[in-house]
PDB file of N, CA and C in Angstrom:
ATOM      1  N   UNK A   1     -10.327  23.077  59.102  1.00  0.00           N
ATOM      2  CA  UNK A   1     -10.411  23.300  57.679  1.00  0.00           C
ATOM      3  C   UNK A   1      -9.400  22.438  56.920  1.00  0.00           C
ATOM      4  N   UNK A   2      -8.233  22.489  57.154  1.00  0.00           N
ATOM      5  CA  UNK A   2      -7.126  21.702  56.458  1.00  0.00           C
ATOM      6  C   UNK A   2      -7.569  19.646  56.600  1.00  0.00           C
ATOM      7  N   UNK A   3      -8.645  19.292  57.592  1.00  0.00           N
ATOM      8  CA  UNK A   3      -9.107  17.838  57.611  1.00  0.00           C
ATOM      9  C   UNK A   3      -9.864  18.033  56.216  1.00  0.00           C
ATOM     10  N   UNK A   4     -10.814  19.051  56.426  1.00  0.00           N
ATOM     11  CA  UNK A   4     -11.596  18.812  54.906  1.00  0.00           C
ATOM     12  C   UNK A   4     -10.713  19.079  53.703  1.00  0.00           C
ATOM     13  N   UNK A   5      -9.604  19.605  53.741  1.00  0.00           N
ATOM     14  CA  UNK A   5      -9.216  19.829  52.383  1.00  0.00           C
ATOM     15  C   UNK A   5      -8.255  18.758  52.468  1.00  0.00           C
ATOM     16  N   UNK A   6      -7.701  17.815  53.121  1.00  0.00           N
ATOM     17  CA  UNK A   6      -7.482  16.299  53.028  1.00  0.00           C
ATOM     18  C   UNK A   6      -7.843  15.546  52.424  1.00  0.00           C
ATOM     19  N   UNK A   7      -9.538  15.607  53.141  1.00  0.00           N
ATOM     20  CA  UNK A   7     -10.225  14.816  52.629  1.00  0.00           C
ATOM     21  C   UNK A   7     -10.692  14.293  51.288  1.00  0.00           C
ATOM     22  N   UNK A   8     -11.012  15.866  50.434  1.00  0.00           N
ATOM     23  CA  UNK A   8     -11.251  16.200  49.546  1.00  0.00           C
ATOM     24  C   UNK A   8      -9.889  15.764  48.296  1.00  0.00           C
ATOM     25  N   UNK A   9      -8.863  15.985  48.880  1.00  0.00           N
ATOM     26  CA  UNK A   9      -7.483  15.215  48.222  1.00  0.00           C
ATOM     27  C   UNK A   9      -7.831  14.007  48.067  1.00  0.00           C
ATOM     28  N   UNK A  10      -8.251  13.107  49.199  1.00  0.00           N
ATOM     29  CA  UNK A  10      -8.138  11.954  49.519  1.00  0.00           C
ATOM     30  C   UNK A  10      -9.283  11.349  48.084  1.00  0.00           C
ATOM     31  N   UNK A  11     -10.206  11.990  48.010  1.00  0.00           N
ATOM     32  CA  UNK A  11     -11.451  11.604  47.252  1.00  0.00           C
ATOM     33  C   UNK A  11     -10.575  11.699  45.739  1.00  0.00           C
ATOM     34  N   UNK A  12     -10.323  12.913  45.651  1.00  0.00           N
ATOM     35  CA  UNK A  12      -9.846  13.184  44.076  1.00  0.00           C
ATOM     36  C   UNK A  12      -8.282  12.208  43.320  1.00  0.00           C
ATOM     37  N   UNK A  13      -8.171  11.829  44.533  1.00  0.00           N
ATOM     38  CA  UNK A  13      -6.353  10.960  43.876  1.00  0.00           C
ATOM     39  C   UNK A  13      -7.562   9.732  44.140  1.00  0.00           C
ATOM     40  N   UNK A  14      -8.395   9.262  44.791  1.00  0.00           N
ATOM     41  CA  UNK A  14      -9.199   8.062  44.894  1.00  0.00           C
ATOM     42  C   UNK A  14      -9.944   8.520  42.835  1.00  0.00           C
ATOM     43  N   UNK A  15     -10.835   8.923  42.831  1.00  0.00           N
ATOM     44  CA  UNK A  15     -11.359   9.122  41.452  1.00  0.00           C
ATOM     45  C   UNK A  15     -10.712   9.030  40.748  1.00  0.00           C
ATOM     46  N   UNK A  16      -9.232   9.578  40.411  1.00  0.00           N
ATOM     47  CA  UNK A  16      -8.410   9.981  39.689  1.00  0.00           C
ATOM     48  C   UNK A  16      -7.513   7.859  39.320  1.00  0.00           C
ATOM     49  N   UNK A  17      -7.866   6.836  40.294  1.00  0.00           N
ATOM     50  CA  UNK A  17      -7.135   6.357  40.696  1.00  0.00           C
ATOM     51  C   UNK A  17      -8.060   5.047  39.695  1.00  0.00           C
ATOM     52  N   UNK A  18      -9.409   5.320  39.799  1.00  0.00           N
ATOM     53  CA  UNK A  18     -10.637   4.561  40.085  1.00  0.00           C
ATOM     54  C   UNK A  18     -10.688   4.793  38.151  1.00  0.00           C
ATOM     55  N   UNK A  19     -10.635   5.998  37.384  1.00  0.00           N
ATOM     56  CA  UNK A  19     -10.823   6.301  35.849  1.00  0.00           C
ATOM     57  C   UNK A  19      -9.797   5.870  35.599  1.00  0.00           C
ATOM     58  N   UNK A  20      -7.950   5.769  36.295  1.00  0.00           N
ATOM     59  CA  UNK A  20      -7.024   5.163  35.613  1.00  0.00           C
ATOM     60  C   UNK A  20      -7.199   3.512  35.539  1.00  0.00           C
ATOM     61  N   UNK A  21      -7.854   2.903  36.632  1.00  0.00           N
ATOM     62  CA  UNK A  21      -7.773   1.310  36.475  1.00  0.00           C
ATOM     63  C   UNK A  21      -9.346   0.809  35.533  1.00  0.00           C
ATOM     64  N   UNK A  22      -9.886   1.830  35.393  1.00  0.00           N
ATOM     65  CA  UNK A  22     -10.790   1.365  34.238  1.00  0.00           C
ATOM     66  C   UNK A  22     -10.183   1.465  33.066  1.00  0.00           C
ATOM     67  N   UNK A  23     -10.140   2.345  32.769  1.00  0.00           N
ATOM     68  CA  UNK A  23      -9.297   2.383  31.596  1.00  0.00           C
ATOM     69  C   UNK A  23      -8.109   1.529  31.039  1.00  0.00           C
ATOM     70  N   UNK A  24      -7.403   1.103  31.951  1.00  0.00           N
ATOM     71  CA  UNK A  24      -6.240  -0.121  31.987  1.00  0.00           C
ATOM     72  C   UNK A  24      -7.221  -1.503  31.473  1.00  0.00           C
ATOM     73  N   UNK A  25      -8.303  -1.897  32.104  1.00  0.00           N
ATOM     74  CA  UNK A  25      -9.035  -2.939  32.125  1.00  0.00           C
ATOM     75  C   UNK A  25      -9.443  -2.548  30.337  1.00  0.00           C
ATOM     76  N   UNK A  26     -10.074  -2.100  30.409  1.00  0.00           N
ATOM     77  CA  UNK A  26     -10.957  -1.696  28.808  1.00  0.00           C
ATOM     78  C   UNK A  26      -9.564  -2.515  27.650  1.00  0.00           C
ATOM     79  N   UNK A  27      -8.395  -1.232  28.232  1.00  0.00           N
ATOM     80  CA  UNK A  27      -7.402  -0.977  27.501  1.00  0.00           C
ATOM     81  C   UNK A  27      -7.376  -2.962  26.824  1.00  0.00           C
ATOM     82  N   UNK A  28      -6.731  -3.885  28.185  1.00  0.00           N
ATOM     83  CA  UNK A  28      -6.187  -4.898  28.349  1.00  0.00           C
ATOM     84  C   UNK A  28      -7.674  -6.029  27.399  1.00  0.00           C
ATOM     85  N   UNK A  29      -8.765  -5.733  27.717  1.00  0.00           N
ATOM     86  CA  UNK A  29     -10.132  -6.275  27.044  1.00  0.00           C
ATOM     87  C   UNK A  29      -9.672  -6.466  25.506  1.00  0.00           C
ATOM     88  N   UNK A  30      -9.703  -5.290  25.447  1.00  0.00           N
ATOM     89  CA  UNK A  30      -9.628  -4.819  23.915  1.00  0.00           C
ATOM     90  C   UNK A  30      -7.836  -5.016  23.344  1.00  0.00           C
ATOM     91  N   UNK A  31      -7.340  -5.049  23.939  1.00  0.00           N
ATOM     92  CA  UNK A  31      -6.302  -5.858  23.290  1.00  0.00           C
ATOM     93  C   UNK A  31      -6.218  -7.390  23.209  1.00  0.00           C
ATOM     94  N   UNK A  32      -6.677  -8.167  23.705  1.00  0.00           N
ATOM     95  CA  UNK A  32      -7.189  -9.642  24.175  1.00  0.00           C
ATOM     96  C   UNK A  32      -8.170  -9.540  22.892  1.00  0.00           C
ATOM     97  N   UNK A  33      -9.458  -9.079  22.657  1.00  0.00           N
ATOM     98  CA  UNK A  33     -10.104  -9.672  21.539  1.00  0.00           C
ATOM     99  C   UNK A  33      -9.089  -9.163  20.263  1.00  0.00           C
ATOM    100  N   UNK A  34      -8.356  -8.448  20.074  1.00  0.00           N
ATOM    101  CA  UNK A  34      -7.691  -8.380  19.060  1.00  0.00           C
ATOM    102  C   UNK A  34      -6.877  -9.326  18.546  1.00  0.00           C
ATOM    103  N   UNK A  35      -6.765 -10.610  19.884  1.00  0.00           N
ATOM    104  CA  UNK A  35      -5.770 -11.580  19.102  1.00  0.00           C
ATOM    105  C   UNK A  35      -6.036 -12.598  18.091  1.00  0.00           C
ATOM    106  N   UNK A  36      -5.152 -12.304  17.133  1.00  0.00           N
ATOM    107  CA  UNK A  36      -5.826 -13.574  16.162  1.00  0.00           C
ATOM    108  C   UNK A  36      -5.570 -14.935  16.651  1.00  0.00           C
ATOM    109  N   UNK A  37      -6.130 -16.073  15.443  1.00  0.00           N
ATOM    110  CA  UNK A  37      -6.254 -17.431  16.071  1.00  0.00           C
ATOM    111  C   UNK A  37      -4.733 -18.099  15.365  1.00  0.00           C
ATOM    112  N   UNK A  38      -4.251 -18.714  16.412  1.00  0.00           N
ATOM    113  CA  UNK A  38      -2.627 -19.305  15.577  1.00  0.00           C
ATOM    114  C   UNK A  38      -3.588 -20.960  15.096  1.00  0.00           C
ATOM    115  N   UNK A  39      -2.718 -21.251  14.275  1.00  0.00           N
ATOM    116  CA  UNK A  39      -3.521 -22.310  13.457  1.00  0.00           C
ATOM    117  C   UNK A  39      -2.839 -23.683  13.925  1.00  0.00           C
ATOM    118  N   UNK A  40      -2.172 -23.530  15.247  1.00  0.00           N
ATOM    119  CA  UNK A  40      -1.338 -24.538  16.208  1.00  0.00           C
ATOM    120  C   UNK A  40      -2.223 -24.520  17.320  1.00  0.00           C
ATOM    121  N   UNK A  41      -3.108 -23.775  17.580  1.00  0.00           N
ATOM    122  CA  UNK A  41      -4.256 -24.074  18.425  1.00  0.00           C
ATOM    123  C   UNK A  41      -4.513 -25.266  18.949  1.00  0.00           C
ATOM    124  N   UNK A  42      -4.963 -25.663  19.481  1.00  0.00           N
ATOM    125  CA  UNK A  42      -5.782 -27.271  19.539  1.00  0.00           C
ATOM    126  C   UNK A  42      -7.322 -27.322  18.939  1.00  0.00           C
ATOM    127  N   UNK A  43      -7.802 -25.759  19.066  1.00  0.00           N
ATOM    128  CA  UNK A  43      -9.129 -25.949  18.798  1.00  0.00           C
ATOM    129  C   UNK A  43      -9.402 -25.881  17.142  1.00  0.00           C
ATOM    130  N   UNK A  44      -8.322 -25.198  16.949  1.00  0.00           N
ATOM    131  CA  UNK A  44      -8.027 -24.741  15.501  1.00  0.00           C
ATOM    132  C   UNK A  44      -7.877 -25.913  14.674  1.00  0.00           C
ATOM    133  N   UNK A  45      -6.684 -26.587  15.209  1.00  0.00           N
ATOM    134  CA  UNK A  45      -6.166 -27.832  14.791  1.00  0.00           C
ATOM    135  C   UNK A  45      -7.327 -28.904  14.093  1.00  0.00           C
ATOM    136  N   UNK A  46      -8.081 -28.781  15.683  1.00  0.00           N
ATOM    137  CA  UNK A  46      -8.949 -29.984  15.406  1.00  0.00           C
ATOM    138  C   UNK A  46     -10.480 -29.125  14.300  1.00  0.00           C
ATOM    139  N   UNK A  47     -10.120 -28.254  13.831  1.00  0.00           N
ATOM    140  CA  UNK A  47     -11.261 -27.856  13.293  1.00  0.00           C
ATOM    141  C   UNK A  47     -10.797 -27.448  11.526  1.00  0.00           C
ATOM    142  N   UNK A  48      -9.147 -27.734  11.455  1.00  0.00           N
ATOM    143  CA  UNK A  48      -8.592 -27.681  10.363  1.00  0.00           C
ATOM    144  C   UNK A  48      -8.452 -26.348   9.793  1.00  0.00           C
ATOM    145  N   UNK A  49      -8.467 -25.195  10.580  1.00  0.00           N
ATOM    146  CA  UNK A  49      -8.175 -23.942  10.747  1.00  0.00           C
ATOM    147  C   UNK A  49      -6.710 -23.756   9.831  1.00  0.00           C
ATOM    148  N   UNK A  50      -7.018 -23.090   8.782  1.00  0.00           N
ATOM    149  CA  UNK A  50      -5.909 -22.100   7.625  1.00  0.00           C
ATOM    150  C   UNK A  50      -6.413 -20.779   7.833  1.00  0.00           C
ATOM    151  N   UNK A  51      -4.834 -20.088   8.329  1.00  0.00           N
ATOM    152  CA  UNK A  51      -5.239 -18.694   8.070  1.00  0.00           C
ATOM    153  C   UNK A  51      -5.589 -18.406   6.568  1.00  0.00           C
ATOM    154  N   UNK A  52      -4.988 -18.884   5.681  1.00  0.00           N
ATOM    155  CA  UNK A  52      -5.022 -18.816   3.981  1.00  0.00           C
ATOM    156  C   UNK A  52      -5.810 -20.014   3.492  1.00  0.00           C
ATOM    157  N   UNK A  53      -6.699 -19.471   3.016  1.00  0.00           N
ATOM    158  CA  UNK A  53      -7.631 -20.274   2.388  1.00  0.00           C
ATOM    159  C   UNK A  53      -6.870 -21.049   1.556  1.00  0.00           C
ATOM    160  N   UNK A  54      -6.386 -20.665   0.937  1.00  0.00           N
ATOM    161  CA  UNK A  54      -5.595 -21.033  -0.619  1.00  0.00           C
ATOM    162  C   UNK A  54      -4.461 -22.352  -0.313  1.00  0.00           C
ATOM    163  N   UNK A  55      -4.068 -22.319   0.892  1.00  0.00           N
ATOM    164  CA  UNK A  55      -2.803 -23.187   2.072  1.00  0.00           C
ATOM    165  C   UNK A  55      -3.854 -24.706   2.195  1.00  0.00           C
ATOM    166  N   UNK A  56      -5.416 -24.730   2.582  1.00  0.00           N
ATOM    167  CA  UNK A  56      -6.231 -26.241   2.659  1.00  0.00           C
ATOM    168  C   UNK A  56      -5.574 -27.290   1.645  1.00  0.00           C
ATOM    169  N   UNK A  57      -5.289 -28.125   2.660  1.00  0.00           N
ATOM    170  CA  UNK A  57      -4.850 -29.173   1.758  1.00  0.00           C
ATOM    171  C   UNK A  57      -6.336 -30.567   1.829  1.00  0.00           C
ATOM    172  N   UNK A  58      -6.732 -29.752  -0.025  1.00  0.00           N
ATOM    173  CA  UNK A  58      -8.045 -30.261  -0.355  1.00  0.00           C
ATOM    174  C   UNK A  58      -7.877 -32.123  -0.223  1.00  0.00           C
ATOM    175  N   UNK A  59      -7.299 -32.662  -0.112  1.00  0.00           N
ATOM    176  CA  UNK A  59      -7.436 -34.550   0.145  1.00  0.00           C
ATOM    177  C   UNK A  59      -7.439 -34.620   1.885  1.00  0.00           C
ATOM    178  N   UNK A  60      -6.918 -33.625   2.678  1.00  0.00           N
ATOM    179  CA  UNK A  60      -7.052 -33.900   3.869  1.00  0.00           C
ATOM    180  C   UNK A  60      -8.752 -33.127   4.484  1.00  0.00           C
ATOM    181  N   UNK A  61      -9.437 -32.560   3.652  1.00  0.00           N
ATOM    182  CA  UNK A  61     -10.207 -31.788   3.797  1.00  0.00           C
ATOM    183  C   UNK A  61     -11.173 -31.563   2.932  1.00  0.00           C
ATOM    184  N   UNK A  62     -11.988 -32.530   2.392  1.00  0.00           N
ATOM    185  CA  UNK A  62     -12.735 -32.934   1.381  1.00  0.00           C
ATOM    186  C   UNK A  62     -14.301 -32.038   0.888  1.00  0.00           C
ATOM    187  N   UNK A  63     -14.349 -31.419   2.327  1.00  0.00           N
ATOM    188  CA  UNK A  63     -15.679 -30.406   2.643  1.00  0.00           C
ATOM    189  C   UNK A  63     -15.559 -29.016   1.639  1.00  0.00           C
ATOM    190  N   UNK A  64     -13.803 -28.781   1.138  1.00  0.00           N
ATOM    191  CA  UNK A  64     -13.104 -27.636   1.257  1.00  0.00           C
ATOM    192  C   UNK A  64     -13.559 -27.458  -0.178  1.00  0.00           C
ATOM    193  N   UNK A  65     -14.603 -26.075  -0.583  1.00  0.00           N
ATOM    194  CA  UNK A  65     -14.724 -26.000  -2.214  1.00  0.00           C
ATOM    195  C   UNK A  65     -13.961 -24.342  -2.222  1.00  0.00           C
ATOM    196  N   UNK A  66     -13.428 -24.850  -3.506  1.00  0.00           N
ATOM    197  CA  UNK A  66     -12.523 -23.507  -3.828  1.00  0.00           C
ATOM    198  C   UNK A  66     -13.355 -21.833  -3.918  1.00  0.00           C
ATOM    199  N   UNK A  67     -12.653 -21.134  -2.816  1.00  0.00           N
ATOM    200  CA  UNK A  67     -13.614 -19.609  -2.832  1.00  0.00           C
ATOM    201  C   UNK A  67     -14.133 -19.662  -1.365  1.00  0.00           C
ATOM    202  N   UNK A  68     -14.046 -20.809  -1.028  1.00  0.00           N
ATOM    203  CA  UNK A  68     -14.933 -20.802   0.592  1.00  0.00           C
ATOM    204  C   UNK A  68     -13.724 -20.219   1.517  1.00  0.00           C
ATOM    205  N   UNK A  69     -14.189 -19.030   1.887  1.00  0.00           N
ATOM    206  CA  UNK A  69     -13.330 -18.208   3.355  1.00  0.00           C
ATOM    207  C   UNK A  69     -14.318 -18.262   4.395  1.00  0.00           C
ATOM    208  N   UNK A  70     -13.568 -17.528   5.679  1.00  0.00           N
ATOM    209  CA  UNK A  70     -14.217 -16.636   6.702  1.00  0.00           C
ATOM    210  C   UNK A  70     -15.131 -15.571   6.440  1.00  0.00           C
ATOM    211  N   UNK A  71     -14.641 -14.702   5.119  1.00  0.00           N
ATOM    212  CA  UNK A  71     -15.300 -13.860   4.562  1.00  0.00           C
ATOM    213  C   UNK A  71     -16.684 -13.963   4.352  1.00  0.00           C
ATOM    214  N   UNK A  72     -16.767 -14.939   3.620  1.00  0.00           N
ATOM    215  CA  UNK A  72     -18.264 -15.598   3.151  1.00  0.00           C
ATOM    216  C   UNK A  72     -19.019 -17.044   3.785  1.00  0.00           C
ATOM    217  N   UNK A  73     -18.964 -16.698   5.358  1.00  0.00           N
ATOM    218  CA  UNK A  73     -18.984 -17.825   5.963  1.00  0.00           C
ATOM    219  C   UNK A  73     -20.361 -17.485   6.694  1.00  0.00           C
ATOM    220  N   UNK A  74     -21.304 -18.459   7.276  1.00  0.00           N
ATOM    221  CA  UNK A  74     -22.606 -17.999   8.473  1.00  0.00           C
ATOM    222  C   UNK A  74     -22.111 -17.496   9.498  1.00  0.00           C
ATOM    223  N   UNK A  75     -21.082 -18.106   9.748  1.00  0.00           N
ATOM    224  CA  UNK A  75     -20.458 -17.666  11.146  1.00  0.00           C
ATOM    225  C   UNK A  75     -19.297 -16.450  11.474  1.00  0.00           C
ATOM    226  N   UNK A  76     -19.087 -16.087  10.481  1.00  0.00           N
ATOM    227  CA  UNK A  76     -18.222 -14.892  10.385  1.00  0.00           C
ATOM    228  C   UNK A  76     -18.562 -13.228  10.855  1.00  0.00           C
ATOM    229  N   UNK A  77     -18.077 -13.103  12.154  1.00  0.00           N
ATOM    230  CA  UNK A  77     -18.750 -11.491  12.556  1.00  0.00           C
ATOM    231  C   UNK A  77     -18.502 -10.584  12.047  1.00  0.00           C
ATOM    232  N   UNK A  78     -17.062 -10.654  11.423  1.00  0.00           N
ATOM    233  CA  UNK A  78     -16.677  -9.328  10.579  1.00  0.00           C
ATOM    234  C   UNK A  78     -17.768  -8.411   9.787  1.00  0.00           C
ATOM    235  N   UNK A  79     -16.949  -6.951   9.776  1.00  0.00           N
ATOM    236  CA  UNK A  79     -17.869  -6.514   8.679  1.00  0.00           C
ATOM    237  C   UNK A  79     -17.324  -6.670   7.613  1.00  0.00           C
ATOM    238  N   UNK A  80     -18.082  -6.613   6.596  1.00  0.00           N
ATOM    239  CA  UNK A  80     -17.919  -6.686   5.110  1.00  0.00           C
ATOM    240  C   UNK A  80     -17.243  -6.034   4.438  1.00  0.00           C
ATOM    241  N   UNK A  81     -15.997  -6.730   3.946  1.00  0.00           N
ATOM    242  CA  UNK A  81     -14.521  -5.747   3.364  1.00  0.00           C
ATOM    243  C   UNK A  81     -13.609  -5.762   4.774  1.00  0.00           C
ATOM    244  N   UNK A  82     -14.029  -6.254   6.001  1.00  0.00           N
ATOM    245  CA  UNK A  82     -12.470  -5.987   7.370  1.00  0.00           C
ATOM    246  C   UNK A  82     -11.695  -6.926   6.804  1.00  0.00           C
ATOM    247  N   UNK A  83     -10.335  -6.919   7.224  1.00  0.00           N
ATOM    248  CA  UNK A  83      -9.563  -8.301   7.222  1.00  0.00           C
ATOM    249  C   UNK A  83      -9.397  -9.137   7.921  1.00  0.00           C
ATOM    250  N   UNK A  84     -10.068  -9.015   9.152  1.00  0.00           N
ATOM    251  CA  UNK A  84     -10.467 -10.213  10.226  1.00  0.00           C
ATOM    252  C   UNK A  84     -11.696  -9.657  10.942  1.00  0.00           C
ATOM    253  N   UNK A  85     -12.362 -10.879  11.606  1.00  0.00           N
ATOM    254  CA  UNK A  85     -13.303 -10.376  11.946  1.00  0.00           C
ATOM    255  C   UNK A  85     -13.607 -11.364  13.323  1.00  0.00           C
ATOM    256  N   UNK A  86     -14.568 -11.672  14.312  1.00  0.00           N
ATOM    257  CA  UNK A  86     -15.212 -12.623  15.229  1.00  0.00           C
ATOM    258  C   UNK A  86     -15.920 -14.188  14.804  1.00  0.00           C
ATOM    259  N   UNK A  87     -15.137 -15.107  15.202  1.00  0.00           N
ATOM    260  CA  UNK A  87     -16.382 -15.626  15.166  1.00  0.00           C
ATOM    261  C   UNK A  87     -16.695 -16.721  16.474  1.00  0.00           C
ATOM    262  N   UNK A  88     -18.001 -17.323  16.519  1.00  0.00           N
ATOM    263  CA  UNK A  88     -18.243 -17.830  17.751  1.00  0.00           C
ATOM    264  C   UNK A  88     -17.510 -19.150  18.026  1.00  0.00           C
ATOM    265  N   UNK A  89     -16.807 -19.867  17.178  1.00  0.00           N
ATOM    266  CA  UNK A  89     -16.208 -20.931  17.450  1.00  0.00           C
ATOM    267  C   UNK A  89     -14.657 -20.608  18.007  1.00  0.00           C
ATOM    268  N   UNK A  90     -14.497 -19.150  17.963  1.00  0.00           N
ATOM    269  CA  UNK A  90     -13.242 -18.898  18.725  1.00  0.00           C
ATOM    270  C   UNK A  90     -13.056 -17.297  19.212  1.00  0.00           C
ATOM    271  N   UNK A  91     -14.124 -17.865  20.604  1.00  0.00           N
ATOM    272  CA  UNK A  91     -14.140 -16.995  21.250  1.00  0.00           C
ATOM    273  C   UNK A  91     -12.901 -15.708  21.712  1.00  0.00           C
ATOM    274  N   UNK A  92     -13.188 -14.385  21.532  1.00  0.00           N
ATOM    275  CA  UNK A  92     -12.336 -13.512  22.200  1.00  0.00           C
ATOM    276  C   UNK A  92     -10.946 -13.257  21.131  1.00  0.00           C
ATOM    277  N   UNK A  93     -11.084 -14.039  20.193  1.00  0.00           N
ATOM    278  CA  UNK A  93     -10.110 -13.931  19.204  1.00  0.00           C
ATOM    279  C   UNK A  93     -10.844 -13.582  17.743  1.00  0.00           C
ATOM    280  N   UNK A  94      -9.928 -12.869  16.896  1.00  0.00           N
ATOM    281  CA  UNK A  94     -10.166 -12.925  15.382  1.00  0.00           C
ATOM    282  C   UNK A  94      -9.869 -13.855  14.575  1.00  0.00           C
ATOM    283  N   UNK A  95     -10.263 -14.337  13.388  1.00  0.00           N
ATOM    284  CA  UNK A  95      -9.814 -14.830  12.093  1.00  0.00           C
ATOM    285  C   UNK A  95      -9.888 -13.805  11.283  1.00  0.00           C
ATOM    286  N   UNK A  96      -9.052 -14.566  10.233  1.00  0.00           N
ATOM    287  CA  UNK A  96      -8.844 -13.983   8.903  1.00  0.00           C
ATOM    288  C   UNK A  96      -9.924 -13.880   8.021  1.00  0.00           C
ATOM    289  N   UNK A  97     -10.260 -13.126   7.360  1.00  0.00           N
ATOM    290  CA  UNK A  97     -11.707 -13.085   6.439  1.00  0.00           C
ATOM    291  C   UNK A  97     -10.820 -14.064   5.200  1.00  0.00           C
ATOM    292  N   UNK A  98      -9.755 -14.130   4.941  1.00  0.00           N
ATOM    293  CA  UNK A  98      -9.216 -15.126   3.861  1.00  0.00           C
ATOM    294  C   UNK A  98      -8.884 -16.725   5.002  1.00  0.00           C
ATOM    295  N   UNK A  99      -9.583 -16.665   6.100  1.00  0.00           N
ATOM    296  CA  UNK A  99      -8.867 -18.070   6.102  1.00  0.00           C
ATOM    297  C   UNK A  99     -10.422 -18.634   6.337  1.00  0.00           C
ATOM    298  N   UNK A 100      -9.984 -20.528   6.540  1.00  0.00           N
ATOM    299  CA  UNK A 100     -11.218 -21.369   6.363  1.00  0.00           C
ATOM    300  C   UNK A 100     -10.771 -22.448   7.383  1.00  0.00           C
ATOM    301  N   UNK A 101     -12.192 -22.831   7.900  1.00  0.00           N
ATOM    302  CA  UNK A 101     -11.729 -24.156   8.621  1.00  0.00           C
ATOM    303  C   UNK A 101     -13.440 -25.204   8.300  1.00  0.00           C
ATOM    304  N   UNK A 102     -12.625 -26.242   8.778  1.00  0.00           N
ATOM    305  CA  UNK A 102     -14.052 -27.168   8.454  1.00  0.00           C
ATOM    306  C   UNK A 102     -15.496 -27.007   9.170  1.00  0.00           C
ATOM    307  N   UNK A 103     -15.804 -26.160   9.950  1.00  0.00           N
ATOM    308  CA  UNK A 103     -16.761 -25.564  10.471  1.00  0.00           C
ATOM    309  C   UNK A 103     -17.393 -24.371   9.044  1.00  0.00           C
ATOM    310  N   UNK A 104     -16.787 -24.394   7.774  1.00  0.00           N
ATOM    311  CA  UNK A 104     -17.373 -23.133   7.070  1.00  0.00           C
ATOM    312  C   UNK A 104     -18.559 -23.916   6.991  1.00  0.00           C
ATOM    313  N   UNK A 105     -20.205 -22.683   6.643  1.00  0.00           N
ATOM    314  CA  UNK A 105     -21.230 -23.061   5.962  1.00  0.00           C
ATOM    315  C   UNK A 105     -21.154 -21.488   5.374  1.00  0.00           C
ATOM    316  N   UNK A 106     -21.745 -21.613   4.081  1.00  0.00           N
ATOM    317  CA  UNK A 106     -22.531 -20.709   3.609  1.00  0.00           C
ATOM    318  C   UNK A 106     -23.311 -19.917   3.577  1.00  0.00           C
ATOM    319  N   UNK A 107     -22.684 -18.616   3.658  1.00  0.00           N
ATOM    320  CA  UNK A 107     -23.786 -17.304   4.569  1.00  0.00           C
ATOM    321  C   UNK A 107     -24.715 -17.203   3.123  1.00  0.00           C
ATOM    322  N   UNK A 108     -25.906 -16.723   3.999  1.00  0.00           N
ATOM    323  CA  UNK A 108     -27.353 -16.570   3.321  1.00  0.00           C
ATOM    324  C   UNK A 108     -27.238 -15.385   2.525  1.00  0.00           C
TER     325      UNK A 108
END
């Protein structure tokens, strides 16, 4: 009797072991897409990435019309009113719904 109630230990610190390292993983996921994009990036860089819209320096960036954010962008996942949101040119990370890079187009 005392092998099966071993065993039965053995299973429950195993389960018990198996819901703590999921949860760690999720945990670690979801802190990772929370990071925003630093604008020292390389990918950023080369895409002329401002967290602050208002910061584009319009002669280096000629595409740049005043009012154009992340906010109001095609490519912007956020919802409407967040202060950052997804988008696909930078994967696993957020932008700013106030910032802009030369990838903006005009959501429909």
């Amino acid at each position: 009797m005392s092998r099966f109630s071993s065993l039965q230990s053995n299973r429950r610190v195993f389960m018990m072991q198996v819901a703590t390292a999921a949860t760690a993983v999720l945990a670690v996921s979801e802190a990772s897409a929370q990071a925003m994009v630093d604008e020292k990036d390389p990918q950023a860089a080369g895409l002329a990435y401002k967290a602050d819209a208002t910061k584009v320096d319009k002669a280096k960036n000629p595409k740049f019309a005043a009012g154009s954010n992340c906010g109001n962008c095609a490519l912007y996942q956020g919802k409407g009113g967040a202060a950052s949101g997804g988008c696909p040119l930078f994967a696993g990370k957020q932008v700013s719904a106030k910032a802009w890079c030369s990838a903006w187009a005009k959501k429909a």
